[in-house]
PDB file of N, CA and C in Angstrom:
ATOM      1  N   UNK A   1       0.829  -1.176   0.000  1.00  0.00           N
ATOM      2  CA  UNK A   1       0.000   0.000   0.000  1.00  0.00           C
ATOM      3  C   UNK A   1       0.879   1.246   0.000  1.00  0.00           C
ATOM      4  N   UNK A   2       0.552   1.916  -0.992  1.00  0.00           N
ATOM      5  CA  UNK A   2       1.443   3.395  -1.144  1.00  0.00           C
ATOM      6  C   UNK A   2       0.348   4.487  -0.188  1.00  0.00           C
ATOM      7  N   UNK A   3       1.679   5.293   0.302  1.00  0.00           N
ATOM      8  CA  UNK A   3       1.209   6.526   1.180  1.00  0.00           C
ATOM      9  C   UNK A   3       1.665   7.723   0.890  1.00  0.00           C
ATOM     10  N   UNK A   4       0.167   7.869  -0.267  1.00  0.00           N
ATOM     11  CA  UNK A   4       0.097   9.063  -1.009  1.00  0.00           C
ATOM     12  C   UNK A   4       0.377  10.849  -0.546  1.00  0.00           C
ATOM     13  N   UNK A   5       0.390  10.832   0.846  1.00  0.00           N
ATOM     14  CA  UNK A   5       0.500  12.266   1.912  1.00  0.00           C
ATOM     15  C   UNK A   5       2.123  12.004   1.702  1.00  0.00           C
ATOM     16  N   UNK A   6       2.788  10.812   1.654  1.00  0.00           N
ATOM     17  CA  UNK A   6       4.247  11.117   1.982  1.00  0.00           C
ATOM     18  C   UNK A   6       4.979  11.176   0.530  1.00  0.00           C
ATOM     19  N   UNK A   7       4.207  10.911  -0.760  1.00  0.00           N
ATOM     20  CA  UNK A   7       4.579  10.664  -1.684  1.00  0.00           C
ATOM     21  C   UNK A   7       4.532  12.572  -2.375  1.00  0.00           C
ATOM     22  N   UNK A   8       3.494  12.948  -1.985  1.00  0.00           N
ATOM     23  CA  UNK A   8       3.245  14.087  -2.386  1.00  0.00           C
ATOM     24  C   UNK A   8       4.175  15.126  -1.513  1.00  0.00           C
ATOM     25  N   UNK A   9       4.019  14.835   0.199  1.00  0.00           N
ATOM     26  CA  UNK A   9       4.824  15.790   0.794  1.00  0.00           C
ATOM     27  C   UNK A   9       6.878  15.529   0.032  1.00  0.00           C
ATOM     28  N   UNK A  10       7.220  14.623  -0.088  1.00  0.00           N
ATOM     29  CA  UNK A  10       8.444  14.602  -0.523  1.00  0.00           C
ATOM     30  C   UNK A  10       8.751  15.073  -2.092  1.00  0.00           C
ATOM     31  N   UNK A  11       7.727  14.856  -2.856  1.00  0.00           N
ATOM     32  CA  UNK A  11       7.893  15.558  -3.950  1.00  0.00           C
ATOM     33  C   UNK A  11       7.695  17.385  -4.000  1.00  0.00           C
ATOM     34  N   UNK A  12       6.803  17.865  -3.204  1.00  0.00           N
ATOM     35  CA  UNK A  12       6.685  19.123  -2.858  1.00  0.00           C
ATOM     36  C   UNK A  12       8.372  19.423  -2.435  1.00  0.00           C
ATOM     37  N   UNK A  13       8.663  18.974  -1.108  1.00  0.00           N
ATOM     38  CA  UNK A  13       9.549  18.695  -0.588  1.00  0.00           C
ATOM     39  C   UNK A  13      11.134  18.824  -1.838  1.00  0.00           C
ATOM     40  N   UNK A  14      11.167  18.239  -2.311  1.00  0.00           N
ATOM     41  CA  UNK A  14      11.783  17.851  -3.505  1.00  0.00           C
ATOM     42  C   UNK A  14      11.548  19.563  -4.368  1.00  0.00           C
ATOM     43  N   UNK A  15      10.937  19.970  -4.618  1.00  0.00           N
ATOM     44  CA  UNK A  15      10.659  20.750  -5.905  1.00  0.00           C
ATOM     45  C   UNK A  15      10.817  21.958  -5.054  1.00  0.00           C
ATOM     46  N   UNK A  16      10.695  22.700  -3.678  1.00  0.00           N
ATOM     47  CA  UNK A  16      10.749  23.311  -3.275  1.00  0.00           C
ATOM     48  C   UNK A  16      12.776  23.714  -2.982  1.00  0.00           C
ATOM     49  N   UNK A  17      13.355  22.504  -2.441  1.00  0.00           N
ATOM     50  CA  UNK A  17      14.570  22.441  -2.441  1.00  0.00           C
ATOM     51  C   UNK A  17      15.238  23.053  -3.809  1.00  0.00           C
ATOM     52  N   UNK A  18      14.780  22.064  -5.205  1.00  0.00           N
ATOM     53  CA  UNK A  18      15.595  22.187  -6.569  1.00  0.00           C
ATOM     54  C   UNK A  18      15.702  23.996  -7.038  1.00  0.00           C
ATOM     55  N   UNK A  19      14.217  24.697  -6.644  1.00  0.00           N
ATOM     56  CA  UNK A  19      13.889  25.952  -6.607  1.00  0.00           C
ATOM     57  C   UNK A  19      14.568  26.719  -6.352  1.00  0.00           C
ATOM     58  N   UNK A  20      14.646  26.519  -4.724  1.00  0.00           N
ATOM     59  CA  UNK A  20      16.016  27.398  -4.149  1.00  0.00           C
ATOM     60  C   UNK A  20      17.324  27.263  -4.561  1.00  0.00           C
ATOM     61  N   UNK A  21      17.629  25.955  -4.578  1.00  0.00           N
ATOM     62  CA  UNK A  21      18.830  25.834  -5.085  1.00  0.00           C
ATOM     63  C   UNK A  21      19.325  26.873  -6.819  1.00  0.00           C
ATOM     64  N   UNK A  22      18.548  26.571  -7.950  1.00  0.00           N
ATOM     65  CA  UNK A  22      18.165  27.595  -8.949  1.00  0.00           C
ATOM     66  C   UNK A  22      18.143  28.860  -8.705  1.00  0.00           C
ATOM     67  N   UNK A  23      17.457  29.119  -7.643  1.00  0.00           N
ATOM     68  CA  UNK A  23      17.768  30.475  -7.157  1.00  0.00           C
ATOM     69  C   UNK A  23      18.731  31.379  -6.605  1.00  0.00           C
ATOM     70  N   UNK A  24      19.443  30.379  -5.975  1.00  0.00           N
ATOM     71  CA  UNK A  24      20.974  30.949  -5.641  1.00  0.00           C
ATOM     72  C   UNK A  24      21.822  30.926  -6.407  1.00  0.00           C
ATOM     73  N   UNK A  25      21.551  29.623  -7.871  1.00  0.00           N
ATOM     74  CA  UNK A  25      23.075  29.327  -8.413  1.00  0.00           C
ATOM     75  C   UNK A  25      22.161  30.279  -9.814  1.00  0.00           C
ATOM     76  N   UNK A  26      21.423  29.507 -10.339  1.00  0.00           N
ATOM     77  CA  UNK A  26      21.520  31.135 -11.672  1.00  0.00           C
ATOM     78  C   UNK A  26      21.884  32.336 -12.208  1.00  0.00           C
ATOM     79  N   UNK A  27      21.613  33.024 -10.926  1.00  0.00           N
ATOM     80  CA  UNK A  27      21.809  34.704 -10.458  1.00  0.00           C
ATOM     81  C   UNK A  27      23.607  34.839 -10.418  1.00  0.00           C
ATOM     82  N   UNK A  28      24.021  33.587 -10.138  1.00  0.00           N
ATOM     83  CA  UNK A  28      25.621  33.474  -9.578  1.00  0.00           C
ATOM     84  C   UNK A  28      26.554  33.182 -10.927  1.00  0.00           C
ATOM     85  N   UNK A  29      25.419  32.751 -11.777  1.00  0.00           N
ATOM     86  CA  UNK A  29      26.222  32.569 -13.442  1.00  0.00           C
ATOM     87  C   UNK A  29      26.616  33.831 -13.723  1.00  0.00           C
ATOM     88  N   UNK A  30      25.480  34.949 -13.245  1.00  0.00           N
ATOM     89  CA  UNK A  30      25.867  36.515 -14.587  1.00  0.00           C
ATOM     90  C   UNK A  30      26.226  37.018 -13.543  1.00  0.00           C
ATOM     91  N   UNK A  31      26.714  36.962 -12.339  1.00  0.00           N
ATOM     92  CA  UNK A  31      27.528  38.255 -11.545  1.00  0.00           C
ATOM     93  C   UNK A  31      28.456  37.587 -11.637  1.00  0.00           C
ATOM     94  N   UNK A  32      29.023  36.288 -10.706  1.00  0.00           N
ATOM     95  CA  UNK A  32      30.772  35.869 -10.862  1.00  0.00           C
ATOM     96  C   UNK A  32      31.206  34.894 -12.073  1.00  0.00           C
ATOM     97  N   UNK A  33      30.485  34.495 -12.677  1.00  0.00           N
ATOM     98  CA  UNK A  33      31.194  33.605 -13.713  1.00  0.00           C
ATOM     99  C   UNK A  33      31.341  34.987 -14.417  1.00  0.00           C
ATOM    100  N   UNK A  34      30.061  35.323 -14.797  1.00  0.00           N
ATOM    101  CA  UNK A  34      30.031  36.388 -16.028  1.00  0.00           C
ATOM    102  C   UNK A  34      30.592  37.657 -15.493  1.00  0.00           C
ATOM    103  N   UNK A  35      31.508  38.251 -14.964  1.00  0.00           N
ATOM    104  CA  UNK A  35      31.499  39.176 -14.697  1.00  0.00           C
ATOM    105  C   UNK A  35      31.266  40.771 -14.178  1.00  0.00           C
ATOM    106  N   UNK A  36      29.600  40.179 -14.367  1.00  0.00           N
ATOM    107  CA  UNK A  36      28.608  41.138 -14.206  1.00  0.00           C
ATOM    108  C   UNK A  36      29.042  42.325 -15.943  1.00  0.00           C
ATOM    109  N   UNK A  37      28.322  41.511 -16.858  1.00  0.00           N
ATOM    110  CA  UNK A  37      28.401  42.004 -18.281  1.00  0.00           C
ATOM    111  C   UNK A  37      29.205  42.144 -18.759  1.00  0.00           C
ATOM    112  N   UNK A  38      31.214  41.409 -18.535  1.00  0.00           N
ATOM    113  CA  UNK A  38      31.734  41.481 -19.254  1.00  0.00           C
ATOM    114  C   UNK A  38      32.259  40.130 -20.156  1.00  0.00           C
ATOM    115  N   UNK A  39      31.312  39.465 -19.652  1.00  0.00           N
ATOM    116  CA  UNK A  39      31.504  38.405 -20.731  1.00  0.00           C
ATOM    117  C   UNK A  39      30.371  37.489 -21.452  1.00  0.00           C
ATOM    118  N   UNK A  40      30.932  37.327 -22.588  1.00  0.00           N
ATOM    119  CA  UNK A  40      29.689  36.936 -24.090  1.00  0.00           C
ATOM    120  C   UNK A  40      28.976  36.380 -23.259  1.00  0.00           C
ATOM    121  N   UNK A  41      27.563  36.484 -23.365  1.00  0.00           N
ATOM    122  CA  UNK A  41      26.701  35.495 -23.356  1.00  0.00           C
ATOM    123  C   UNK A  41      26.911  34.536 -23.983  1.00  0.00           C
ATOM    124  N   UNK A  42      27.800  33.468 -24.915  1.00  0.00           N
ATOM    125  CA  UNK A  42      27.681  32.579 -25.519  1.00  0.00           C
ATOM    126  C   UNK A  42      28.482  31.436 -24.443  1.00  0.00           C
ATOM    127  N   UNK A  43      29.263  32.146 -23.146  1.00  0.00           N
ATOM    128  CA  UNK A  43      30.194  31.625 -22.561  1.00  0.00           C
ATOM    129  C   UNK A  43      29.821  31.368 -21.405  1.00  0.00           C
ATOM    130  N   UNK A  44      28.685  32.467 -21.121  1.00  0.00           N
ATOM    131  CA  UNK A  44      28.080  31.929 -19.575  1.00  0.00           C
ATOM    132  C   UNK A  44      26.893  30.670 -20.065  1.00  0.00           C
ATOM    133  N   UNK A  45      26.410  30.796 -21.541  1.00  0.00           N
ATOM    134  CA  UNK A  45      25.160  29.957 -21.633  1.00  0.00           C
ATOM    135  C   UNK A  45      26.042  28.464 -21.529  1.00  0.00           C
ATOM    136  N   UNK A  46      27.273  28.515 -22.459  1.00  0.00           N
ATOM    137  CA  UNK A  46      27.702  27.432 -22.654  1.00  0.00           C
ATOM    138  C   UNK A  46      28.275  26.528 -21.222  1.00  0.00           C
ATOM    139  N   UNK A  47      28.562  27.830 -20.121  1.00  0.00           N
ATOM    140  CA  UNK A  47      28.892  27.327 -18.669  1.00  0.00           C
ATOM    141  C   UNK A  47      27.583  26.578 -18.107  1.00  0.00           C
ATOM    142  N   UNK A  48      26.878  26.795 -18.209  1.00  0.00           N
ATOM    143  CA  UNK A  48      25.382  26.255 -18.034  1.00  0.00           C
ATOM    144  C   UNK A  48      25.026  25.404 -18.572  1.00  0.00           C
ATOM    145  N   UNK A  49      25.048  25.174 -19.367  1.00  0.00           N
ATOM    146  CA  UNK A  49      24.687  23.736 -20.375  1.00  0.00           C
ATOM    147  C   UNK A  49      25.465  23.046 -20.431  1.00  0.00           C
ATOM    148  N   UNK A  50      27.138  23.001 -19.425  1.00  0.00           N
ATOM    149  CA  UNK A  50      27.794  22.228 -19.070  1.00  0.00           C
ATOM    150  C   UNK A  50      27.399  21.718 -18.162  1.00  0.00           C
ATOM    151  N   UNK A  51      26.800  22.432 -17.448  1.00  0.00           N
ATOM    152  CA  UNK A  51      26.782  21.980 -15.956  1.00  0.00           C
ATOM    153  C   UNK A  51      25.408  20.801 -15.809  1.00  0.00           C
ATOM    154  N   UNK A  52      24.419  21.452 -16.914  1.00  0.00           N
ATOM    155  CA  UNK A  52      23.597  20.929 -16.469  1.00  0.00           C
ATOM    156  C   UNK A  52      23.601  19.288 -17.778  1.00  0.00           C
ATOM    157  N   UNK A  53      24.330  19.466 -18.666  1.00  0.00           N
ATOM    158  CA  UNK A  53      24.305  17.657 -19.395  1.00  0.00           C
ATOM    159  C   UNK A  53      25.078  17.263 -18.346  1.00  0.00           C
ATOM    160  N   UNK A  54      26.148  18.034 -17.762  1.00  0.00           N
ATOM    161  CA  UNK A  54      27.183  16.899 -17.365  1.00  0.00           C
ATOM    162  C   UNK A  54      26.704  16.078 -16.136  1.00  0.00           C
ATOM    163  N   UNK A  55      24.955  16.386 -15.564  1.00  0.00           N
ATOM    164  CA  UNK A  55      24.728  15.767 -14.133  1.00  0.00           C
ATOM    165  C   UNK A  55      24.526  14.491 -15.379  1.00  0.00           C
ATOM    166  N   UNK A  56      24.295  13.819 -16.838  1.00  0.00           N
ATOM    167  CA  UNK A  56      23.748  12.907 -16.979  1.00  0.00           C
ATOM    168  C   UNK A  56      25.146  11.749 -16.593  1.00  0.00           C
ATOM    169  N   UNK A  57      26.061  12.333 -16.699  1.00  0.00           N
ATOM    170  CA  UNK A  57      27.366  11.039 -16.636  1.00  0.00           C
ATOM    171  C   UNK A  57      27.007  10.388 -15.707  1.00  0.00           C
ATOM    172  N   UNK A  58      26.518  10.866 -14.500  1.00  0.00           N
ATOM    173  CA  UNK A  58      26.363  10.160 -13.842  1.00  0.00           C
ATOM    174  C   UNK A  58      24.910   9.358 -13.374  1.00  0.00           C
ATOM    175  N   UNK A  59      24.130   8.837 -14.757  1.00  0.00           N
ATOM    176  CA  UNK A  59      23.323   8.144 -15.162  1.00  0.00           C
ATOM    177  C   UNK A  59      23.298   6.777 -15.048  1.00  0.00           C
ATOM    178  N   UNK A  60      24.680   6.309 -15.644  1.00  0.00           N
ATOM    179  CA  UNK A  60      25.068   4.901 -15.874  1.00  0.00           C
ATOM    180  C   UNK A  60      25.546   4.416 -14.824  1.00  0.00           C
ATOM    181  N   UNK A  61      25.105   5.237 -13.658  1.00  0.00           N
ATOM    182  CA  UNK A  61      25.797   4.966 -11.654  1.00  0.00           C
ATOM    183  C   UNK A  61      24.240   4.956 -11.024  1.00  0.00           C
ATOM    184  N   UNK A  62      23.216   4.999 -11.330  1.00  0.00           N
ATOM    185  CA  UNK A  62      22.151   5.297 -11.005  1.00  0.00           C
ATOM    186  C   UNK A  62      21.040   3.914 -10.418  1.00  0.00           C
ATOM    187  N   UNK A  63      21.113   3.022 -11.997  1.00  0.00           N
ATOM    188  CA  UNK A  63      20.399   1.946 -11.763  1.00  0.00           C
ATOM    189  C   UNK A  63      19.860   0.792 -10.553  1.00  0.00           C
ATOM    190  N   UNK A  64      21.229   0.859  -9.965  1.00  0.00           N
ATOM    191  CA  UNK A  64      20.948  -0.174  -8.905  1.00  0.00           C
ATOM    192  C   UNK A  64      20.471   0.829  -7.624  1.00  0.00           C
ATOM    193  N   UNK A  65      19.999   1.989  -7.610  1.00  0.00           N
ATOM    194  CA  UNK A  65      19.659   2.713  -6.313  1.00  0.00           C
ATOM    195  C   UNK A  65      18.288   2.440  -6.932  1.00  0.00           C
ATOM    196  N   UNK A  66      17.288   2.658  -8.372  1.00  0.00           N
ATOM    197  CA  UNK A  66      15.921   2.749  -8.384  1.00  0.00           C
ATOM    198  C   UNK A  66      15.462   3.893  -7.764  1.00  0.00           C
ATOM    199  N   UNK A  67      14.486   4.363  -8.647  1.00  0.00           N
ATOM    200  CA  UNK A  67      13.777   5.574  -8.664  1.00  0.00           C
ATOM    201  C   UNK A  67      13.517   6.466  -7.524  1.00  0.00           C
ATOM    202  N   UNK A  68      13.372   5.551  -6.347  1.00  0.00           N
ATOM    203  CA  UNK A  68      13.002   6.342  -5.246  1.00  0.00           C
ATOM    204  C   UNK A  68      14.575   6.424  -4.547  1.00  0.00           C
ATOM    205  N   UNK A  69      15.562   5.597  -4.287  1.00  0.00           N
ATOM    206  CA  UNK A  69      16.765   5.606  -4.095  1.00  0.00           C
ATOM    207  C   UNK A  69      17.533   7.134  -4.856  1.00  0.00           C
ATOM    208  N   UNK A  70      17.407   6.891  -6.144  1.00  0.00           N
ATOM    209  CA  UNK A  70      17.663   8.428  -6.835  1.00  0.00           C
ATOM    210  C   UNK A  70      17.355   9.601  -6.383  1.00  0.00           C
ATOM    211  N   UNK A  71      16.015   9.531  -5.913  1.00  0.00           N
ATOM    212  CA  UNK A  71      15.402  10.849  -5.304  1.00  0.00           C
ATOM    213  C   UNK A  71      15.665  11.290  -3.857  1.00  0.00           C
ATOM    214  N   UNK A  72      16.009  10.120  -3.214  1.00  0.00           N
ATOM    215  CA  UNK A  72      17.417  10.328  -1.844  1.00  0.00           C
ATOM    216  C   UNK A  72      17.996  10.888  -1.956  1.00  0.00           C
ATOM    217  N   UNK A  73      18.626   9.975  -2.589  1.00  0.00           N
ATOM    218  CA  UNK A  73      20.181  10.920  -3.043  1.00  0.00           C
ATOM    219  C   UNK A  73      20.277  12.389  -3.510  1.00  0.00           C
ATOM    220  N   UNK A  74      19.190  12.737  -4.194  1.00  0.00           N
ATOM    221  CA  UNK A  74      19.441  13.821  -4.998  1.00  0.00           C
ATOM    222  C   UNK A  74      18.935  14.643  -4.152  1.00  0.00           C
ATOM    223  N   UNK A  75      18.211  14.273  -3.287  1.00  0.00           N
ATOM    224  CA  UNK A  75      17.490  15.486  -2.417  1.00  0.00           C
ATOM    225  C   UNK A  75      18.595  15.764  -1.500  1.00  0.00           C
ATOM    226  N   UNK A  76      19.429  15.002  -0.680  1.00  0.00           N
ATOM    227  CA  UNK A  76      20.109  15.064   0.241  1.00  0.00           C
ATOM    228  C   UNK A  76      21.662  15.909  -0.549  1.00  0.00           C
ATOM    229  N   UNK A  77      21.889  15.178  -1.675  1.00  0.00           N
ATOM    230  CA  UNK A  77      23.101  16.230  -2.583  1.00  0.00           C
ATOM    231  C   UNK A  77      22.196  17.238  -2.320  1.00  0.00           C
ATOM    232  N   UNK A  78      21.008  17.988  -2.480  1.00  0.00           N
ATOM    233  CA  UNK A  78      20.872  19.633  -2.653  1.00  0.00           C
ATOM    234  C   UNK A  78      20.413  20.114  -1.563  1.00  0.00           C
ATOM    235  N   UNK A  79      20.264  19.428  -0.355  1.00  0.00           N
ATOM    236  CA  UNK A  79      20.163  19.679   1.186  1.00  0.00           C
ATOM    237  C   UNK A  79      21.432  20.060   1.747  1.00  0.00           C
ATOM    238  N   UNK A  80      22.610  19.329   1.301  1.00  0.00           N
ATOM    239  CA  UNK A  80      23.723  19.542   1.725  1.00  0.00           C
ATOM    240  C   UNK A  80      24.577  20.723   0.983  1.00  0.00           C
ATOM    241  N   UNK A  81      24.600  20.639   0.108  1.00  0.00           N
ATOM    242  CA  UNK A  81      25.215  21.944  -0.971  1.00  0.00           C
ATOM    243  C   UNK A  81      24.175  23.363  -0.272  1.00  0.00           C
ATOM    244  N   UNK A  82      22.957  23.610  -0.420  1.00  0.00           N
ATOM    245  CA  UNK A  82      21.888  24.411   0.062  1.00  0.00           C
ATOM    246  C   UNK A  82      22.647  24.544   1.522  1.00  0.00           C
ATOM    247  N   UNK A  83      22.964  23.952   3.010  1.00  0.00           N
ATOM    248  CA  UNK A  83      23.660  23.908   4.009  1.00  0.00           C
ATOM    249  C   UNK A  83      25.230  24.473   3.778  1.00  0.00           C
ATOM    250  N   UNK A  84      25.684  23.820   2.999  1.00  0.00           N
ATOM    251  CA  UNK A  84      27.092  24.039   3.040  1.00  0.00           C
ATOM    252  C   UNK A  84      27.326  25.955   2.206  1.00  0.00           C
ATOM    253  N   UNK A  85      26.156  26.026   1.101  1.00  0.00           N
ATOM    254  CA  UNK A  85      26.216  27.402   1.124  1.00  0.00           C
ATOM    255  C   UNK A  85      26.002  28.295   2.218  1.00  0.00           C
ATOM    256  N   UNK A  86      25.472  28.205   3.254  1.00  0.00           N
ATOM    257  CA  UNK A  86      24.763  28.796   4.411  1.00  0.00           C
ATOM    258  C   UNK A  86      26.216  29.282   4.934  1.00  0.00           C
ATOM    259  N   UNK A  87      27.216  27.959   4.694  1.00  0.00           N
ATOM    260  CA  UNK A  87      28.019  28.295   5.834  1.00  0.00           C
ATOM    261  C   UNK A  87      29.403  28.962   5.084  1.00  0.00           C
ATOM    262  N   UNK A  88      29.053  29.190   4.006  1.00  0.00           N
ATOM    263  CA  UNK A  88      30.348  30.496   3.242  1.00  0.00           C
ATOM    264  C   UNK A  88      29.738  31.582   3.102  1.00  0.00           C
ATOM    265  N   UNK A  89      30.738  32.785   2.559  1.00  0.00           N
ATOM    266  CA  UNK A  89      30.157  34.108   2.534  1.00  0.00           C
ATOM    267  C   UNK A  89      29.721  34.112   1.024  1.00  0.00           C
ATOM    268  N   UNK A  90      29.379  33.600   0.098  1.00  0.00           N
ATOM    269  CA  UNK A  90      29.163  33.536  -1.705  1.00  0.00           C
ATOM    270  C   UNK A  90      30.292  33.398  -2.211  1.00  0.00           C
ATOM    271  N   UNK A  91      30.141  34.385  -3.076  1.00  0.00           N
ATOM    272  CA  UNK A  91      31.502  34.363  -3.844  1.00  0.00           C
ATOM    273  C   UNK A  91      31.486  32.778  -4.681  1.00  0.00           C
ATOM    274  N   UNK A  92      32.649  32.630  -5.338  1.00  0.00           N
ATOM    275  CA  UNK A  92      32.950  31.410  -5.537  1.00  0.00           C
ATOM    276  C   UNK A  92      31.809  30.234  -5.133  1.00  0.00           C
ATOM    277  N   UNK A  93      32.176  29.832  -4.002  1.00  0.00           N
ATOM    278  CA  UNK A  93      31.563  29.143  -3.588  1.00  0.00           C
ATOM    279  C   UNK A  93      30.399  29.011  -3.946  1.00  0.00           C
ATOM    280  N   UNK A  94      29.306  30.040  -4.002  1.00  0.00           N
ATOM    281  CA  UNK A  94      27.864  30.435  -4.383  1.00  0.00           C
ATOM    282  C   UNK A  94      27.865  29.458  -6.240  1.00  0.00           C
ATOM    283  N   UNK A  95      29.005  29.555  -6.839  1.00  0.00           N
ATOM    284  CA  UNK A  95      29.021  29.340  -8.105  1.00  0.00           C
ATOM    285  C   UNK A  95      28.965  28.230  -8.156  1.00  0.00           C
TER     286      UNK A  95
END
């Protein structure tokens, strides 16, 4: 029997985390990668679209955790990064 209150609260849960996280690191592409406007847009997009194919490499490491195992993991990677930003001043780090 599935327990639909915990299925929904962890996906909320889940989507609320990925949010914030987006929210801190986006904003952090065009002030410190990018300079704050001195560099191409073709270089911050392309920094970004690195970042974000390169989570697939680690696809073919995935299988034996199963779907809900994945969503552990991934919540707790952006619980901890989300924490570990708390505890620097930005900068770098923020990136």
């Amino acid at each position: 029997m599935r327990r639909p209150f915990l299925t929904a609260a962890g996906t909320a849960l889940g989507v609320v985390l990925l949010t914030d996280v987006l929210r801190v690191w986006l904003p952090s592409i065009i002030t410190i990668f990018g300079q704050a406007a001195s560099t191409p847009a073709e270089l911050m997009g392309g920094f970004a679209l690195l970042w974000f194919v390169g989570a697939f490499a680690v696809v073919p490491l995935l299988p034996p955790l199963g779907p809900r195992g994945v969503a552990v993991a991934a919540g707790i990677v952006l619980a901890g990064c989300r924490i570990g930003l708390l505890a620097t001043g930005g900068g770098q780090a923020q990136l």
